[in-house]
Every structure is written in structure tokens, then in C-alpha cells.
N, C-alpha and C. Protein backbone atom coordinates (compact mmCIF):
# COMPACT_ATOMS: atom_id res chain seq x y z
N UNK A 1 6.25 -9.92 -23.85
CA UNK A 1 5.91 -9.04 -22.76
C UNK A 1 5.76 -7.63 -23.29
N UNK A 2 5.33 -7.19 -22.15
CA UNK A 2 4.65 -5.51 -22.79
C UNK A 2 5.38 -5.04 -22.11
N UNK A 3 6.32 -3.98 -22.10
CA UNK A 3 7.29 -3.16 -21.77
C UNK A 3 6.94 -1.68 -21.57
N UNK A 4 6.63 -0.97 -20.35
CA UNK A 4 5.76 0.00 -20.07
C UNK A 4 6.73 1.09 -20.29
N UNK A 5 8.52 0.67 -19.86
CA UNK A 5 9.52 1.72 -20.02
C UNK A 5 10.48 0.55 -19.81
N UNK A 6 11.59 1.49 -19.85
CA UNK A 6 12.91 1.02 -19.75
C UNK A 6 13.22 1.90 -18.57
N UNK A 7 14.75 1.30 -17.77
CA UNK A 7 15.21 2.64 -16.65
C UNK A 7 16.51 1.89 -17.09
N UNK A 8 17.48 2.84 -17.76
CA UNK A 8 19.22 2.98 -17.86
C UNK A 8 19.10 1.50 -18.87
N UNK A 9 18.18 0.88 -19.86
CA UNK A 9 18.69 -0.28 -20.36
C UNK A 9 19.01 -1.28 -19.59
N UNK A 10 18.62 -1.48 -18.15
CA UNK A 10 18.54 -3.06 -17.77
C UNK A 10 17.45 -3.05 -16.81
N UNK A 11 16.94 -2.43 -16.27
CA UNK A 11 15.79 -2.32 -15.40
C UNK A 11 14.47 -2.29 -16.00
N UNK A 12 13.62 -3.08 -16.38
CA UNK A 12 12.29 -2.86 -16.71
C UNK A 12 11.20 -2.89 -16.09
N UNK A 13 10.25 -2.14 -16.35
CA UNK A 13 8.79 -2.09 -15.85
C UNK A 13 7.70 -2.36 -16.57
N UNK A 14 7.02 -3.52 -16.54
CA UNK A 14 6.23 -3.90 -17.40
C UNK A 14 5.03 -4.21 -16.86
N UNK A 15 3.87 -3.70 -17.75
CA UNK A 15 2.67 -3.98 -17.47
C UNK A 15 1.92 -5.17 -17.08
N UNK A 16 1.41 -5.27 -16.08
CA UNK A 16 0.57 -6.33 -15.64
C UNK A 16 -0.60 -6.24 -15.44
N UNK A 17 -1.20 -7.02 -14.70
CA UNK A 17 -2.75 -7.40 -13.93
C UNK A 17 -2.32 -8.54 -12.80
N UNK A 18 -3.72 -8.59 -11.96
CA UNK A 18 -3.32 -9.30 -11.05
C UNK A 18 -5.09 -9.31 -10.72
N UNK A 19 -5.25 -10.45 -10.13
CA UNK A 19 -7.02 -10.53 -10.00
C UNK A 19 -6.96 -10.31 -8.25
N UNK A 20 -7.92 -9.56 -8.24
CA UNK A 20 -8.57 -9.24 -6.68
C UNK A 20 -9.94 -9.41 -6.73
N UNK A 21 -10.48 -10.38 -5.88
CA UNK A 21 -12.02 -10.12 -5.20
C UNK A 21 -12.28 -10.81 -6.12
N UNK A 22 -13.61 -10.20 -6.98
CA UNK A 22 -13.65 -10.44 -8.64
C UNK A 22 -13.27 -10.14 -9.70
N UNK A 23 -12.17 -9.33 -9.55
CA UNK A 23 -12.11 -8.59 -10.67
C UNK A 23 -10.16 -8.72 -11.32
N UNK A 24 -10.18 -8.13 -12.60
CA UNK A 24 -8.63 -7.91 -12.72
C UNK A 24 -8.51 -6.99 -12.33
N UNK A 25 -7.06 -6.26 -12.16
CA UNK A 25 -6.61 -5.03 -11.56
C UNK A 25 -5.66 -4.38 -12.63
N UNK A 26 -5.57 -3.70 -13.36
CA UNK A 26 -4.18 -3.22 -14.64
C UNK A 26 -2.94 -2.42 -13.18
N UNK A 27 -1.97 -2.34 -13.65
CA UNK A 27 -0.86 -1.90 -12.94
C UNK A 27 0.44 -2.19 -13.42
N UNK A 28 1.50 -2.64 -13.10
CA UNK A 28 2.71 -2.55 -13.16
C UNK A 28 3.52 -3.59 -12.66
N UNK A 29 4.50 -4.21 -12.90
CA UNK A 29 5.44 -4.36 -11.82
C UNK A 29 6.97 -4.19 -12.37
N UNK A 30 7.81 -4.08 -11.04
CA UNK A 30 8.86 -3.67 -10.88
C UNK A 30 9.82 -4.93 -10.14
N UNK A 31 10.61 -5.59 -10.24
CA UNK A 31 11.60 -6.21 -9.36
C UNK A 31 10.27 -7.14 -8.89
N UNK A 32 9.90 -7.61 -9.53
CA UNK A 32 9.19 -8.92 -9.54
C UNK A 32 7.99 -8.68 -8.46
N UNK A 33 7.85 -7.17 -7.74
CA UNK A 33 6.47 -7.00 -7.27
C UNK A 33 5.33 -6.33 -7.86
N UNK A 34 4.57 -6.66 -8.15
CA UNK A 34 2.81 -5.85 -8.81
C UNK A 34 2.82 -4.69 -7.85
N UNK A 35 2.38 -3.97 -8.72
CA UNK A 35 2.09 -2.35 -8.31
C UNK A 35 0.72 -2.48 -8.82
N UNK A 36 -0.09 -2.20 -7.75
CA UNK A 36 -1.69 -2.08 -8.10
C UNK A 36 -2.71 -0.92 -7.23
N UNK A 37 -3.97 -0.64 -7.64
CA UNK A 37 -4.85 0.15 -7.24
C UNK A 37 -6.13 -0.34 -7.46
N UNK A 38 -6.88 -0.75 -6.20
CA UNK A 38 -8.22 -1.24 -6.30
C UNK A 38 -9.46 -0.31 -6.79
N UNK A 39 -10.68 -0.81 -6.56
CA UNK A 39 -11.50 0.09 -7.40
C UNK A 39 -12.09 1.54 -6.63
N UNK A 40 -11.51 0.83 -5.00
CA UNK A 40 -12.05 1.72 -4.07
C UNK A 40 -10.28 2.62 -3.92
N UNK A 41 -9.76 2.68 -5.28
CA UNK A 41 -8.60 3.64 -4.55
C UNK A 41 -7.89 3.61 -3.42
N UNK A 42 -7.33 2.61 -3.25
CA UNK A 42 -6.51 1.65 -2.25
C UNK A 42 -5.25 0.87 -3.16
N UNK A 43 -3.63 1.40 -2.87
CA UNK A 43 -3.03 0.97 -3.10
C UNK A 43 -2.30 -0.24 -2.69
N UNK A 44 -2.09 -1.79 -3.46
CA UNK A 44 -1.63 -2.33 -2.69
C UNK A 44 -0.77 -2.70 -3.56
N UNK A 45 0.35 -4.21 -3.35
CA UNK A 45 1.30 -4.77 -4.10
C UNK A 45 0.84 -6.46 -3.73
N UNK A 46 1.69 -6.54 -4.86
CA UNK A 46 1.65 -8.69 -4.95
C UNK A 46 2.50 -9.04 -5.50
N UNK A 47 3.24 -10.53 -4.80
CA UNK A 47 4.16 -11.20 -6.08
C UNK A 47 3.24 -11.64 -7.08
N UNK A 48 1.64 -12.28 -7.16
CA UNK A 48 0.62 -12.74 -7.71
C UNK A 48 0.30 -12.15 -8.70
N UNK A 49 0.83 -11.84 -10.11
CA UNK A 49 0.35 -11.45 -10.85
C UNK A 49 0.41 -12.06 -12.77
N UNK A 50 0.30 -10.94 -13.65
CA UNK A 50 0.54 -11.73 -14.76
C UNK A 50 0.93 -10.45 -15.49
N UNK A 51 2.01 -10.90 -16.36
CA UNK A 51 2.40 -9.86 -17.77
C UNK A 51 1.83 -10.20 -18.93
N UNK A 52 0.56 -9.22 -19.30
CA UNK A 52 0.69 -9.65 -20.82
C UNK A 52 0.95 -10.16 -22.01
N UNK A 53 1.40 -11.43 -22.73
CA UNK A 53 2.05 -11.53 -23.63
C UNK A 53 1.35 -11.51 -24.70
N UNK A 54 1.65 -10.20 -25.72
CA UNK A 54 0.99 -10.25 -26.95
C UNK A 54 2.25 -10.41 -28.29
N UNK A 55 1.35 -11.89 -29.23
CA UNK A 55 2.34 -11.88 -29.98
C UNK A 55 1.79 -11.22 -31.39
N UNK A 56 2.46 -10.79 -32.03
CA UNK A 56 2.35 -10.06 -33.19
C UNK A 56 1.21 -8.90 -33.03
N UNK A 57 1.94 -7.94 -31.85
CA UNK A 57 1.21 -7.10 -31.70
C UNK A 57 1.89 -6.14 -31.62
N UNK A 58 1.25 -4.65 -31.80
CA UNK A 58 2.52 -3.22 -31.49
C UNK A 58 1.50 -2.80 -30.47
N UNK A 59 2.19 -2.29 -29.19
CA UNK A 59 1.33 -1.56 -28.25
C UNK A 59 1.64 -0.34 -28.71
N UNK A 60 0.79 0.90 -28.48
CA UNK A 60 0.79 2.37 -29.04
C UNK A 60 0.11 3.19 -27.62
N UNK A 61 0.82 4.07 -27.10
CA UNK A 61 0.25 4.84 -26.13
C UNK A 61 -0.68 6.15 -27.21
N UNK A 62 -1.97 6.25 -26.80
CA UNK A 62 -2.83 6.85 -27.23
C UNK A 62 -3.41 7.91 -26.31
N UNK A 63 -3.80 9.05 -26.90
CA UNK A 63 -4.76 10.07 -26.00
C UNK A 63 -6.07 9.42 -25.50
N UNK A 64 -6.88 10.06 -24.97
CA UNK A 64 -7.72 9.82 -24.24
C UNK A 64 -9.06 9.42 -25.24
N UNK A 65 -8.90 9.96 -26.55
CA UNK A 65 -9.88 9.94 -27.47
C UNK A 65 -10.20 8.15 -28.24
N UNK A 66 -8.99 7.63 -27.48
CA UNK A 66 -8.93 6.52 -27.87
C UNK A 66 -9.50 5.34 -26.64
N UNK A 67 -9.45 5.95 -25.90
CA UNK A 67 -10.22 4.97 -24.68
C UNK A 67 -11.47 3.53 -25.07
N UNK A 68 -11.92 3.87 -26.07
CA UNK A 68 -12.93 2.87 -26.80
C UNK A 68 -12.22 1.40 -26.87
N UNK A 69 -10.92 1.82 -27.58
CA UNK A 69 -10.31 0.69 -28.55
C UNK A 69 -9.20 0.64 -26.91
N UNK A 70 -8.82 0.80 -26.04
CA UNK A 70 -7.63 1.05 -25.26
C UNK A 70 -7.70 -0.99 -24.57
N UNK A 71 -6.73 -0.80 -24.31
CA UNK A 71 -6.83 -2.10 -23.61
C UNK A 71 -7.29 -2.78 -22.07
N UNK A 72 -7.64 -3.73 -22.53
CA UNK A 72 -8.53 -4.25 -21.02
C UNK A 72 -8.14 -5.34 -20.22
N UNK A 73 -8.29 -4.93 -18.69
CA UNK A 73 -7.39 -5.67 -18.04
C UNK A 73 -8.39 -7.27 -18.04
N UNK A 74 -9.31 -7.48 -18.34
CA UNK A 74 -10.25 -8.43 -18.56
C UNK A 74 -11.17 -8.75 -19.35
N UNK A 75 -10.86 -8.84 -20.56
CA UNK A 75 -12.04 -9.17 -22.04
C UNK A 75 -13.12 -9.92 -21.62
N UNK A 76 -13.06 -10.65 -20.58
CA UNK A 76 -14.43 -11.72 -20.61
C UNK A 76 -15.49 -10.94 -20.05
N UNK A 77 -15.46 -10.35 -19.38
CA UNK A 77 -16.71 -9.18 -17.96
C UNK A 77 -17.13 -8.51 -19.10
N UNK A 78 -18.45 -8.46 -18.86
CA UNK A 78 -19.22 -7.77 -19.31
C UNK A 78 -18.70 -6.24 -19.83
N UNK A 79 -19.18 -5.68 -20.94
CA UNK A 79 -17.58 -4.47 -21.38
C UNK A 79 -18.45 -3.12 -20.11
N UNK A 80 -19.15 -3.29 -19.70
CA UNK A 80 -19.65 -2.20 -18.84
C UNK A 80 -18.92 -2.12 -17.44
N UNK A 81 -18.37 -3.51 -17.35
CA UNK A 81 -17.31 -3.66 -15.88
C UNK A 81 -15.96 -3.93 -16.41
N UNK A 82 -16.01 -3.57 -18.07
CA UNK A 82 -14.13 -3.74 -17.93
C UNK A 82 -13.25 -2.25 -17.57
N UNK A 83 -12.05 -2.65 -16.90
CA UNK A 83 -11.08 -1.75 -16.50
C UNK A 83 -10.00 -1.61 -17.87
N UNK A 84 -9.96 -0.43 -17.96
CA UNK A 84 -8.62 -0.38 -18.75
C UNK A 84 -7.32 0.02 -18.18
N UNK A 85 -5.95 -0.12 -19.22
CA UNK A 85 -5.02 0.31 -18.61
C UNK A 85 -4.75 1.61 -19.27
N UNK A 86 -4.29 2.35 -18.15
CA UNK A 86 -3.94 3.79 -18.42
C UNK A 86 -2.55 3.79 -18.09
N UNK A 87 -1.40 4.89 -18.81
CA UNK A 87 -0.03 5.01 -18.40
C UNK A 87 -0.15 7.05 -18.13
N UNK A 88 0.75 6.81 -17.65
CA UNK A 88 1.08 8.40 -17.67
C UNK A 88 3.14 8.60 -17.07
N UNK A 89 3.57 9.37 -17.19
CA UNK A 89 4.80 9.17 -16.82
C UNK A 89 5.00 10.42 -15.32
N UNK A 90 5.49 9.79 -14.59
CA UNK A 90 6.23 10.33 -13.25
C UNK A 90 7.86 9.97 -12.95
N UNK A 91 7.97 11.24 -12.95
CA UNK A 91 9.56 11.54 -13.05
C UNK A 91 10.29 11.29 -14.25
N UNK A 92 9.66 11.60 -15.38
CA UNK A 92 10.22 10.82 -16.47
C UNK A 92 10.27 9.48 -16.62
N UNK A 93 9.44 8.63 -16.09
CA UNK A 93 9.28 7.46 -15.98
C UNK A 93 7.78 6.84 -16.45
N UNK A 94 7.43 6.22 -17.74
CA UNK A 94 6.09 5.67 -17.65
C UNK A 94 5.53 4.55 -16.91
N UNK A 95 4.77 4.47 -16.10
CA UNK A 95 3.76 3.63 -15.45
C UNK A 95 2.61 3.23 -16.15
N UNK A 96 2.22 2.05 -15.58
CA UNK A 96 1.09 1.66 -15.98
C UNK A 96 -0.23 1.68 -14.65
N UNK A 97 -1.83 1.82 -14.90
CA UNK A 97 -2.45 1.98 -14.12
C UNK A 97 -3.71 1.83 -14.35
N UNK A 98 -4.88 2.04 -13.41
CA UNK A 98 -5.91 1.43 -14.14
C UNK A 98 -7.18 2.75 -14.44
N UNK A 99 -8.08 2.67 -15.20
CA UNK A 99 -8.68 4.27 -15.79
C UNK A 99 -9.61 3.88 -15.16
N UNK A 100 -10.32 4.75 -14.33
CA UNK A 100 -11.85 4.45 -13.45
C UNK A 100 -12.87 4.95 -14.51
N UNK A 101 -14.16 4.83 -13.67
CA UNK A 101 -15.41 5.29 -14.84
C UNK A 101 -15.20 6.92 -15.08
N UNK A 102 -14.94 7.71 -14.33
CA UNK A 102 -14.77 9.10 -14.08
C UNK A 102 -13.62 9.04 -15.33
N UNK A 103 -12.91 8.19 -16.14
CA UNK A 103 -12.11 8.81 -16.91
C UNK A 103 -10.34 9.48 -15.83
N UNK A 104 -9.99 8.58 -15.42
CA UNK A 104 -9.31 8.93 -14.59
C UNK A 104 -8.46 7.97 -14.33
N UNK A 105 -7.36 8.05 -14.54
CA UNK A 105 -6.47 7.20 -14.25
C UNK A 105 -5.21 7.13 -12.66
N UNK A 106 -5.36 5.94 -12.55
CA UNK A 106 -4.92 5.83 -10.68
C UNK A 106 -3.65 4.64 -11.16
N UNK A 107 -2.38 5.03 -10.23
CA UNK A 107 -1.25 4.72 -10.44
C UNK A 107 -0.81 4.52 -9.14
N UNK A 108 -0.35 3.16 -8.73
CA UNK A 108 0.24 2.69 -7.58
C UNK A 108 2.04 3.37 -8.03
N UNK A 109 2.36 4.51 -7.22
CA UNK A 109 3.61 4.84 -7.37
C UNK A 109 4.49 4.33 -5.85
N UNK A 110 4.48 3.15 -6.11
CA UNK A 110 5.34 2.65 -4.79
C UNK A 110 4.31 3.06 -3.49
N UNK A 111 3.41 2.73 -3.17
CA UNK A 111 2.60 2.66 -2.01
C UNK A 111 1.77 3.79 -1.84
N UNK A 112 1.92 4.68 -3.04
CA UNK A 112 1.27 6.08 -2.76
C UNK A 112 0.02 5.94 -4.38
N UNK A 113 -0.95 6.36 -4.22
CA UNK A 113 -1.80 6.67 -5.50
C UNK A 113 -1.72 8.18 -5.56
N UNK A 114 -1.25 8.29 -7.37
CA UNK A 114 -1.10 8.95 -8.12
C UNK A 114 -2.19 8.92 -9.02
N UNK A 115 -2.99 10.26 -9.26
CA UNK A 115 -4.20 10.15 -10.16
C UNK A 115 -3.72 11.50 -11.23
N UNK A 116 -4.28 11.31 -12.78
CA UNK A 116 -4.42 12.27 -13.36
C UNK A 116 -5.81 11.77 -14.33
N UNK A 117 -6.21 13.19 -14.53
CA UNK A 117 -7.73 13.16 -15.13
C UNK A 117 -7.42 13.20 -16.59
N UNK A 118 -8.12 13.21 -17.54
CA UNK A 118 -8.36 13.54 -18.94
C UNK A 118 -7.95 15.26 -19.22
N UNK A 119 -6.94 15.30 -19.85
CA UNK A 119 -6.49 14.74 -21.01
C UNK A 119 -5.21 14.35 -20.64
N UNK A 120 -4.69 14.24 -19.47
CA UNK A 120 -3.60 14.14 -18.39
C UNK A 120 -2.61 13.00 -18.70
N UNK A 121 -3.58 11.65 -19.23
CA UNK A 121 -3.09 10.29 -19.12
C UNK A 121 -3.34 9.71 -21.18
N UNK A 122 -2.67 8.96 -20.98
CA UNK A 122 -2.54 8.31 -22.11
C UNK A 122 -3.73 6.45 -21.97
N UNK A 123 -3.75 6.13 -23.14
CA UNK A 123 -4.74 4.77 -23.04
C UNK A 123 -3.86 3.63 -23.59
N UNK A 124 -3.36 2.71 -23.17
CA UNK A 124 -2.70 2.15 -24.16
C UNK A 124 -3.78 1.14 -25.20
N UNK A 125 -2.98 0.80 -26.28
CA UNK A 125 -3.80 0.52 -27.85
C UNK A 125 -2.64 -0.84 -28.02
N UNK A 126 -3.03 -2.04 -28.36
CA UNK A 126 -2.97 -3.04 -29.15
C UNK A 126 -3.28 -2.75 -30.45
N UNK A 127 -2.42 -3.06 -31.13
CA UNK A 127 -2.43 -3.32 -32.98
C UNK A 127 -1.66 -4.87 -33.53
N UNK A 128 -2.64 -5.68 -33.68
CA UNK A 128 -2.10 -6.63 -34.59
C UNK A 128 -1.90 -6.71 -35.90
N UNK A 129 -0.51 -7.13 -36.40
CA UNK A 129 -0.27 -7.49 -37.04
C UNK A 129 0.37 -9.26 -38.02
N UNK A 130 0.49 -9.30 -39.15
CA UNK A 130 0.64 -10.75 -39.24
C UNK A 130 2.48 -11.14 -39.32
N UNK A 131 2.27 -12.01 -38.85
CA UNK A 131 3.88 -12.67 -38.86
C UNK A 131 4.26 -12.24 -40.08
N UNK A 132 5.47 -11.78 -40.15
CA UNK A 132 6.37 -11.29 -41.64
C UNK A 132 7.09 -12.67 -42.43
N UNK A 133 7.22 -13.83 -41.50
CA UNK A 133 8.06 -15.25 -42.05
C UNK A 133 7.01 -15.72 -42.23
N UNK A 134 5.93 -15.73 -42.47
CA UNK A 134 4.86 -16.71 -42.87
C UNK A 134 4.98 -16.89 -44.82
């Protein structure tokens, strides 16, 4: 699992997706509910979702300059309709969220959308690497 933050060492928030309509959605969840934001900027929630599992991978929060390589809430769609995930932190807390075409990242903060623009938000980055016991 991809681990977006920690809160006090037992509470985690980890990055997800969750499919709406046609599409994936990047977001969050918390206490086993999805934190999400549609494309029309509409916050909603779901138990329906999925965590990431990347193995032999390092996730790296990146500036905005990295958006190319950043990660996508759906590899198969055409790359002109993929969404990425964006984090940014509120209250000292990082979230996960999804980056619109405008370069803009939208954050379901518990029923409210939270937006910050470029250079505001971070991109997150996948890096694989090879098993060390091989």
C-alpha cells in the first residue's frame, strides 16, 4: 500500500481511486471511507474503492515540474484523459487528490473541496526498483 501520511503512528491515510461514470477518480481514504472529487468539482465519498499496491516501488512526492512522469489514476485511457494524483498537505496533514487539466489540484477534505494551483501542490512519482533477495 501507498501511504499518503501517517497521524500519531496508528492512523493512516492512504491513497486510492475509486471508478465513477467512466472514469477513475485519485483521492484518499481514511477509516475505510474514499475521499474523492469528480471532474465537475463535486465532492463525494465511497466504501467502493481501491489502494494501490506497488511492489518494489519508492513513491517520491515531486514538484509540479514533474507532472509528465507523476502517477495515474488509470494507465489504460488514452494519456490525453488520464487523471493524476496530486497531494498537498492541510493542517500538517498530506492528502491525496486528483490534478485537473488547468494544472490544479482538488482535494476532498472531508466533504469540502480544497484546491491549490501550481506551484502549490506536489505530483506524486513511482520509482521502481529490483528485489534486493533475488
Amino acid at each position: 500500500m501507498i501511504d499518503c501520511c501517517d497521524l500519531d503512528g496508528d492512523i493512516a491515510i492512504y491513497m486510492a481511486r475509486t471508478f465513477l461514470e467512466s472514469y477513475y477518480v485519485p483521492g484518499y481514504t481514511f477509516n475505510d471511507v474514499g475521499y474523492f472529487v469528480s471532474k465537475e468539482l463535486e465532492p463525494f465519498q465511497t466504501s467502493i474503492f481501491q489502494v494501490p499496491v506497488q511492489i518494489f516501488a519508492e513513491i517520491e512526492f515531486e514538484d509540479f515540474s514533474e507532472l509528465e512522469d507523476g502517477m495515474v489514476a488509470d494507465d489504460v485511457v488514452d494519456e490525453s484523459e488520464q487523471i493524476k494524483f496530486g497531494t498537498f498537505e492541510i493542517g500538517g496533514v498530506r492528502y491525496c487528490g486528483m490534478v485537473d487539466s488547468q494544472h490544479t489540484c482538488h482535494i476532498n477534505f472531508f466533504g469540502r473541496v480544497i484546491s491549490k494551483s501550481v506551484p502549490h501542490f506536489e505530483v506524486i512519482v513511482t520509482s521502481y526498483h529490483e528485489d534486493q533477495d533475488d
